[in-house]
Every structure is written in structure tokens, then in C-alpha cells.
PDB file of N, CA and C in Angstrom:
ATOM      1  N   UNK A   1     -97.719 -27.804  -8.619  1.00  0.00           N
ATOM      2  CA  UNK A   1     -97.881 -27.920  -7.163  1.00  0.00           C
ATOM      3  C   UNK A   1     -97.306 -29.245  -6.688  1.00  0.00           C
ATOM      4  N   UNK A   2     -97.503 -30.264  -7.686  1.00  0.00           N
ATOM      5  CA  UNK A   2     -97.078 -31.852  -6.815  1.00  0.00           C
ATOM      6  C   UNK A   2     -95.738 -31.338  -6.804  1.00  0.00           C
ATOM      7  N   UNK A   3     -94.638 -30.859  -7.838  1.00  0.00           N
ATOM      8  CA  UNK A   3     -93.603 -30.782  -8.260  1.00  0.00           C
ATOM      9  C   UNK A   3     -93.043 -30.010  -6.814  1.00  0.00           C
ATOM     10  N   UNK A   4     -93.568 -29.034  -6.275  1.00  0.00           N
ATOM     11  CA  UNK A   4     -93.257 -28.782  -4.876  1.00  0.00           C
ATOM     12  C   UNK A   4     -93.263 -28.994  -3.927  1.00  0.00           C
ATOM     13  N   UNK A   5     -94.120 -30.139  -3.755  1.00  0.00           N
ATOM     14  CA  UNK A   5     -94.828 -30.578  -2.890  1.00  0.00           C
ATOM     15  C   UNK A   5     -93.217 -31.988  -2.365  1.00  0.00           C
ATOM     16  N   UNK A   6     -92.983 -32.558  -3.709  1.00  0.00           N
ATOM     17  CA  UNK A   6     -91.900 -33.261  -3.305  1.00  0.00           C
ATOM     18  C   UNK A   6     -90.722 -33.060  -2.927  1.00  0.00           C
ATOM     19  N   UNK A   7     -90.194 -31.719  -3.787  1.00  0.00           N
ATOM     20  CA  UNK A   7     -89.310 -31.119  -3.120  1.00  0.00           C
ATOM     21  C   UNK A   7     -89.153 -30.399  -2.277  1.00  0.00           C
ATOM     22  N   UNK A   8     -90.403 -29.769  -0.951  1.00  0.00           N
ATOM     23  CA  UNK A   8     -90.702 -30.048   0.280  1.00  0.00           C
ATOM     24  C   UNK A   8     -89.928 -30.780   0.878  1.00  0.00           C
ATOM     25  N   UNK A   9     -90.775 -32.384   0.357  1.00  0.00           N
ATOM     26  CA  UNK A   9     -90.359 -33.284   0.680  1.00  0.00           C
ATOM     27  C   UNK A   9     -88.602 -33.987   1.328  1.00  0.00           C
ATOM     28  N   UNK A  10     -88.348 -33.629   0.085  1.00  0.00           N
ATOM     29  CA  UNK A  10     -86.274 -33.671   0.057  1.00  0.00           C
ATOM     30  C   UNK A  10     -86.209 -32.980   1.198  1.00  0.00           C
ATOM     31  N   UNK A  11     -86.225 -31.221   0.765  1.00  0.00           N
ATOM     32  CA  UNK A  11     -85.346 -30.340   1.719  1.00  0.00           C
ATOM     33  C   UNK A  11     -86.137 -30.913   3.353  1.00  0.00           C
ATOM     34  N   UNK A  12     -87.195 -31.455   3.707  1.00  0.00           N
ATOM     35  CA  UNK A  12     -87.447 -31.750   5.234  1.00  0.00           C
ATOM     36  C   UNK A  12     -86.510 -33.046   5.165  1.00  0.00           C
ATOM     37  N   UNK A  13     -86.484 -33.960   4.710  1.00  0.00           N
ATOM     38  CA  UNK A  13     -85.996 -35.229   4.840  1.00  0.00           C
ATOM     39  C   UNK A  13     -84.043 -34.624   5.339  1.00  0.00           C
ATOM     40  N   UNK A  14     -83.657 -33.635   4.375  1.00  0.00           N
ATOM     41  CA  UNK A  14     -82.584 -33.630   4.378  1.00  0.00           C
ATOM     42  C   UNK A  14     -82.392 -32.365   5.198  1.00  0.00           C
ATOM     43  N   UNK A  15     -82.946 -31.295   6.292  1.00  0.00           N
ATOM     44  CA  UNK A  15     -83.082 -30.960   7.167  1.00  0.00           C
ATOM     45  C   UNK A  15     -83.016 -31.812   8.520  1.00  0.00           C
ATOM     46  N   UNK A  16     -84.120 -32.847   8.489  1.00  0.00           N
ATOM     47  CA  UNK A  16     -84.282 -33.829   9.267  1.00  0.00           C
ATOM     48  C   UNK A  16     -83.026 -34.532   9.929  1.00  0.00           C
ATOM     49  N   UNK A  17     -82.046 -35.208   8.275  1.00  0.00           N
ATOM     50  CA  UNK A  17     -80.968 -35.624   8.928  1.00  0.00           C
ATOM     51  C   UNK A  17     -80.090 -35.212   9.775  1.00  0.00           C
ATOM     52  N   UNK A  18     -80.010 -33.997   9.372  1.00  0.00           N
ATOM     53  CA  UNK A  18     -79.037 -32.803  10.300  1.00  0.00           C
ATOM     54  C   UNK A  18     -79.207 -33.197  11.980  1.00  0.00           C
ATOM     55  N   UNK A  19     -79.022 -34.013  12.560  1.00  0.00           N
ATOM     56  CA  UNK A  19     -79.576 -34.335  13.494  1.00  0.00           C
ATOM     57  C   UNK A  19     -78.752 -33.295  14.768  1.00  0.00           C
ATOM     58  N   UNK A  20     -79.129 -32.794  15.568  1.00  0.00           N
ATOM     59  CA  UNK A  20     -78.218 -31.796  16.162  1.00  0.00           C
ATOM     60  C   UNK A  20     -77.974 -30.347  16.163  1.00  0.00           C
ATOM     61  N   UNK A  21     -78.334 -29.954  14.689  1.00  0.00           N
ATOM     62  CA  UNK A  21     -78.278 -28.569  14.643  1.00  0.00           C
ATOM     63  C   UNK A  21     -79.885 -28.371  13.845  1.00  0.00           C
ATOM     64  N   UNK A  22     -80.262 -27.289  14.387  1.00  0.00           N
ATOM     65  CA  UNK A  22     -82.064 -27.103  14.196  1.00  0.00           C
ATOM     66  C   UNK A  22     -82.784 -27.341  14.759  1.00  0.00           C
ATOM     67  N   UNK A  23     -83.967 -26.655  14.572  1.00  0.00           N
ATOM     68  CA  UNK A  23     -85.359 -26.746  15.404  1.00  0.00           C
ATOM     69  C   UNK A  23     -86.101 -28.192  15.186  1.00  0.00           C
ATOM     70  N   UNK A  24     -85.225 -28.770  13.731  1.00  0.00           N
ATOM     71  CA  UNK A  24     -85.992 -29.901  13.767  1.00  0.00           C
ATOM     72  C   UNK A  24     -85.653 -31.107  14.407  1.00  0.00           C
ATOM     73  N   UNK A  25     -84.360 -31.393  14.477  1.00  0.00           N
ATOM     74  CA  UNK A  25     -83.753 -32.566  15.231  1.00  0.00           C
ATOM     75  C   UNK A  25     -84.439 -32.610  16.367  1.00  0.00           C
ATOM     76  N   UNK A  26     -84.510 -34.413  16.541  1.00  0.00           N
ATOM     77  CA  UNK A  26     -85.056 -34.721  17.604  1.00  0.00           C
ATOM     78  C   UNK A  26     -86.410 -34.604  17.280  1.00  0.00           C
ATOM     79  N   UNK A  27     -87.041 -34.358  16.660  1.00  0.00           N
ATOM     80  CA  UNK A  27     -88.676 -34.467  16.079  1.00  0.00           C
ATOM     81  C   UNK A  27     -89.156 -36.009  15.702  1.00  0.00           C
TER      82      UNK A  27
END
């Protein structure tokens, strides 16, 4: 579970950057 928990982690961080395209930019 931690083991997913971090790589969560990554794929939001590196979603996140995407700044511009996604629901998440700008969050």
C-alpha cells in the first residue's frame, strides 16, 4: 500500500505540472 501510495504521489505531481491541459491545472 505505501508502495502506491507514492506512486500516487509522482503521477499527481507530474499531472500537476502539466500546467494548462487538465482538470488539474491551476489547483
Amino acid at each position: 500500500v505505501l508502495v502506491r501510495a507514492i506512486v500516487r504521489a509522482i503521477v499527481e505531481a507530474i499531472v500537476n505540472d502539466d500546467s494548462g491541459s487538465g482538470p488539474n491545472s491551476g489547483e
